[in-house]
C-alpha atoms as a PDB file:
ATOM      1  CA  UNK A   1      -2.152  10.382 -32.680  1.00  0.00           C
ATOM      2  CA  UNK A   2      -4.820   7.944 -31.701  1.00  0.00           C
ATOM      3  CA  UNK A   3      -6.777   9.466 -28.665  1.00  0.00           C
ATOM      4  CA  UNK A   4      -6.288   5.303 -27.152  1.00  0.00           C
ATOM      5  CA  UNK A   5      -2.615   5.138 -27.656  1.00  0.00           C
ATOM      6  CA  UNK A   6      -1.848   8.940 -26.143  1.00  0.00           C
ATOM      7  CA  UNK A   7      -4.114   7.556 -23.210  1.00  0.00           C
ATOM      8  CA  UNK A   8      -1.869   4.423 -22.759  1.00  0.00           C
ATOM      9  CA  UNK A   9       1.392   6.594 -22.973  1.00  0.00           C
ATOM     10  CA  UNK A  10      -0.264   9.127 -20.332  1.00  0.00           C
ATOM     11  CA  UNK A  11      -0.992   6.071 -17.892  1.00  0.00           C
ATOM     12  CA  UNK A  12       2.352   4.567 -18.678  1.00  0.00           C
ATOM     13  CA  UNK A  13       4.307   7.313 -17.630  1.00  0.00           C
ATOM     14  CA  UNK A  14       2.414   7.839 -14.572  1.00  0.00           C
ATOM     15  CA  UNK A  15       2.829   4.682 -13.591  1.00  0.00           C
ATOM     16  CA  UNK A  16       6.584   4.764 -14.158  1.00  0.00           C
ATOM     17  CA  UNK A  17       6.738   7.630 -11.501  1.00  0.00           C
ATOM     18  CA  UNK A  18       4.275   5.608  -9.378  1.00  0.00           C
ATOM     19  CA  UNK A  19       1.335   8.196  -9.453  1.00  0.00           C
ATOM     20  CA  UNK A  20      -1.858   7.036  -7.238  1.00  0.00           C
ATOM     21  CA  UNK A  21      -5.081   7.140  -7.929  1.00  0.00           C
ATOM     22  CA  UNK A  22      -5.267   7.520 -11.505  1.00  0.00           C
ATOM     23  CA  UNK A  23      -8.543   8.243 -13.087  1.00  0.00           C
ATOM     24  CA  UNK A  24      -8.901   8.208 -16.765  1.00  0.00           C
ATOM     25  CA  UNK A  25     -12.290  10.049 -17.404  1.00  0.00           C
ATOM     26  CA  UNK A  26     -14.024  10.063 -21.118  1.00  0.00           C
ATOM     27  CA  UNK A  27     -15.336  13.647 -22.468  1.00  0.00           C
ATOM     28  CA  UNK A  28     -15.824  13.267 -25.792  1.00  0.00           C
ATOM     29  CA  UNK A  29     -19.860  13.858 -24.971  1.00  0.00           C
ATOM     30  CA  UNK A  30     -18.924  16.460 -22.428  1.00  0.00           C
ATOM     31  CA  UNK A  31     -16.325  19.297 -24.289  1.00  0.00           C
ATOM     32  CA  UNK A  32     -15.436  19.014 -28.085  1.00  0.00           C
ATOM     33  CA  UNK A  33     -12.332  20.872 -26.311  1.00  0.00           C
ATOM     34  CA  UNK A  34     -10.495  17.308 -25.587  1.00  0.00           C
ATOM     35  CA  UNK A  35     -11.931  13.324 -25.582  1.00  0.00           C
ATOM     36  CA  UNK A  36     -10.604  12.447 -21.878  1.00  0.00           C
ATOM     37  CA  UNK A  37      -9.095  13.737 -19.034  1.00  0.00           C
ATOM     38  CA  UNK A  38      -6.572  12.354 -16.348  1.00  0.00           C
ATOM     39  CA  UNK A  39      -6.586  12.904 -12.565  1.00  0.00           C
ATOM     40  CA  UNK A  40      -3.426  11.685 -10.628  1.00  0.00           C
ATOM     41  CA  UNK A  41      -1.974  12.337  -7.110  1.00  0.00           C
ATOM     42  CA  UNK A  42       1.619  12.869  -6.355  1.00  0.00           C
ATOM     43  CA  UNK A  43       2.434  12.631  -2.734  1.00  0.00           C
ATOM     44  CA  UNK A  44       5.194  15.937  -2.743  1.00  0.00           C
ATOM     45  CA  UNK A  45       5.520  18.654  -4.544  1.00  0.00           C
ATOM     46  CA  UNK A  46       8.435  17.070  -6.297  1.00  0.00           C
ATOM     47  CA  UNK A  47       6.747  14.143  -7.246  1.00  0.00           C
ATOM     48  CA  UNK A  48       4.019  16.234  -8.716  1.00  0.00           C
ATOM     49  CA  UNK A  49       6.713  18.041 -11.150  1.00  0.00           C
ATOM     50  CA  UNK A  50       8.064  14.695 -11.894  1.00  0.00           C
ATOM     51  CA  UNK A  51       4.730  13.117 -12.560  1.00  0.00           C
ATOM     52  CA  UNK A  52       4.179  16.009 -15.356  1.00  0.00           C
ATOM     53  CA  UNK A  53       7.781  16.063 -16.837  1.00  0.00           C
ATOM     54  CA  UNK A  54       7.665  12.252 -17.180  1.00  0.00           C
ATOM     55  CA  UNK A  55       3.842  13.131 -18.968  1.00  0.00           C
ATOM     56  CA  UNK A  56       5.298  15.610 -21.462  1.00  0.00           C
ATOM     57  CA  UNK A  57       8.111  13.745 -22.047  1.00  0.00           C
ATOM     58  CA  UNK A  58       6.964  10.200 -23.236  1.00  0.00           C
ATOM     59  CA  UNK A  59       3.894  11.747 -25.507  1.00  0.00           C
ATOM     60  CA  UNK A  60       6.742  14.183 -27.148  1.00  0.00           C
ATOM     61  CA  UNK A  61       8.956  10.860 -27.625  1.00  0.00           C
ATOM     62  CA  UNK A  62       5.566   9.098 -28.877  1.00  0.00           C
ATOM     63  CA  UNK A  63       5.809  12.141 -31.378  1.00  0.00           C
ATOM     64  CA  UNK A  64       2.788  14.078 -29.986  1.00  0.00           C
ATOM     65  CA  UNK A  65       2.653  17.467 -28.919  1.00  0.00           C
ATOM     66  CA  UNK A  66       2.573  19.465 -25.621  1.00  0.00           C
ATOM     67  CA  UNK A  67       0.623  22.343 -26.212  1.00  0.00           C
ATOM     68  CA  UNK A  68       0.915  23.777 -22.662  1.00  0.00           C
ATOM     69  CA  UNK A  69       2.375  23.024 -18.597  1.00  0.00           C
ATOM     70  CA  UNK A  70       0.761  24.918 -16.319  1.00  0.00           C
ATOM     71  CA  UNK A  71       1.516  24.879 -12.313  1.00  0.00           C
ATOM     72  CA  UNK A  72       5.007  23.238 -12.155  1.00  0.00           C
ATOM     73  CA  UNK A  73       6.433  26.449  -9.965  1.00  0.00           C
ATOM     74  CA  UNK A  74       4.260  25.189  -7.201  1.00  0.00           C
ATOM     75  CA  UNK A  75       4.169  21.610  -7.713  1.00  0.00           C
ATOM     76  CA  UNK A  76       1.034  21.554  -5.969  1.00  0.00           C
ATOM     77  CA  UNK A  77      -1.440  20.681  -9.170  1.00  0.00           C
ATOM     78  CA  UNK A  78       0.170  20.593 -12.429  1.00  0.00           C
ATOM     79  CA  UNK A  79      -1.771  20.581 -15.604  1.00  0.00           C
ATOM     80  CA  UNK A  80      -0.220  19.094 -18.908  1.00  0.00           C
ATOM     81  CA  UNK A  81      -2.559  19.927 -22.307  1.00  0.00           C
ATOM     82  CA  UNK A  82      -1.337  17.392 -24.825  1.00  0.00           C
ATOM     83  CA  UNK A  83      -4.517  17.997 -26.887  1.00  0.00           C
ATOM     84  CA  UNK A  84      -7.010  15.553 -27.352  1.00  0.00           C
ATOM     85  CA  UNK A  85      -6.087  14.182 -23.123  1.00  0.00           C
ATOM     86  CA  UNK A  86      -5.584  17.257 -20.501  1.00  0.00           C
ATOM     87  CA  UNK A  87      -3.885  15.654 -17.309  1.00  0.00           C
ATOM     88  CA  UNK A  88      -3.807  16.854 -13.985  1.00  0.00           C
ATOM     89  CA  UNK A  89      -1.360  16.028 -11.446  1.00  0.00           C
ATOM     90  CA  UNK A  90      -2.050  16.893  -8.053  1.00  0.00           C
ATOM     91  CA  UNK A  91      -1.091  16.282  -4.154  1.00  0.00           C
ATOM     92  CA  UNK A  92      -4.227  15.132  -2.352  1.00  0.00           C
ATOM     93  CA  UNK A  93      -5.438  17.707  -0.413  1.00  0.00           C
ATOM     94  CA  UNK A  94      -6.123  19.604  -3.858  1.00  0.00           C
ATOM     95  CA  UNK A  95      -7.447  16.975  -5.578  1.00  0.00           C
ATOM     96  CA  UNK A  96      -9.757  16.392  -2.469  1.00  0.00           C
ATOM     97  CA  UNK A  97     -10.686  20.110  -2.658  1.00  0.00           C
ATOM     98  CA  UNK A  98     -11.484  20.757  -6.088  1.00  0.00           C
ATOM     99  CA  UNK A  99     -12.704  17.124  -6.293  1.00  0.00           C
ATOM    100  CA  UNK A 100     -12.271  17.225 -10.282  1.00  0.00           C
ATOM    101  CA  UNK A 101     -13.697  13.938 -10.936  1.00  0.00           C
ATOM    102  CA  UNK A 102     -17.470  15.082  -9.333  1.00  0.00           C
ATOM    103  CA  UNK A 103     -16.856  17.929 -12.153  1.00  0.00           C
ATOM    104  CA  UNK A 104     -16.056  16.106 -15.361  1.00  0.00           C
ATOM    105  CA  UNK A 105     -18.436  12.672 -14.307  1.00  0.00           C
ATOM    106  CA  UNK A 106     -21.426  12.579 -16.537  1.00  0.00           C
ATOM    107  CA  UNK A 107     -23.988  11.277 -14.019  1.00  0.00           C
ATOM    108  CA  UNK A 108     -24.014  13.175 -11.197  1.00  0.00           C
ATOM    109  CA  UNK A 109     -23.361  11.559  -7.690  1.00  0.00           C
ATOM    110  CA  UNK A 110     -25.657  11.778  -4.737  1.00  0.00           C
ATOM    111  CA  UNK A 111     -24.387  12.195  -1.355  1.00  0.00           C
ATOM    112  CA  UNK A 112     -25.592   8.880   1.037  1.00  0.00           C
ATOM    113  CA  UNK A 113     -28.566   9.822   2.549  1.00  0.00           C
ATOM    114  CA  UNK A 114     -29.940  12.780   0.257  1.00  0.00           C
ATOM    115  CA  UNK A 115     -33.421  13.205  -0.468  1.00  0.00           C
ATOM    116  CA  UNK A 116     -34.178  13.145  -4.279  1.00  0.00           C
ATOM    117  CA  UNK A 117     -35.608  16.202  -5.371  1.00  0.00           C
ATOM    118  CA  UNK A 118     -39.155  16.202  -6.972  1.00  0.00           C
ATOM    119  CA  UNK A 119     -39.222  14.840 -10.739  1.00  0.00           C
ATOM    120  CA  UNK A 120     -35.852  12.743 -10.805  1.00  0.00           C
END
């Protein structure tokens, strides 16, 4: 499946479960592992398990695959691998703390205020 369309499904069924936040982030240049990833917040650990089951199911009715869920016991940050997009659910105080987005972004991001170290 085209690595656009499996996005738009992703987003979509978010959206249908009214996920916040949601950050589509290209990797293509980053990992030959997968071409994006997708952060979303869920507001309760239920929401988070919804958020992913809604995920799974609407690329498997698109006819793509789910190679892997990770996380739904907790609810807390789930992780859905559908290949080419890996999409990670999450209540905000984990997405704050692992602040995934600062991770996968390809220019770094300076704090305000930060001196520039020598030679940048």
């Amino acid at each position: 499946m085209d690595v656009r369309k499996l996005q738009r499904i992703v987003v979509n069924a978010l959206e249908d479960i009214k996920a916040k936040d949601i950050v589509v982030i290209n990797t293509r240049k980053l990992s030959d592992l997968f071409a994006r990833v997708v952060i979303a917040t869920g507001d309760s650990n239920r929401q988070v398990r919804a958020l992913a089951k809604s995920v799974a199911a609407k690329v498997r009715a698109a006819g793509g695959e789910i190679l892997g869920i990770e996380g739904e016991e907790a609810g807390e940050w789930v992780l859905v691998d559908a290949g080419d997009i890996v999409v990670h659910v999450m209540q905000p105080g984990v997405r704050a703390y692992y602040d995934l987005e600062s991770l996968w972004q390809t220019k770094p991001r300076r704090a305000a205020g930060t001196a520039v170290a020598a030679g940048e």
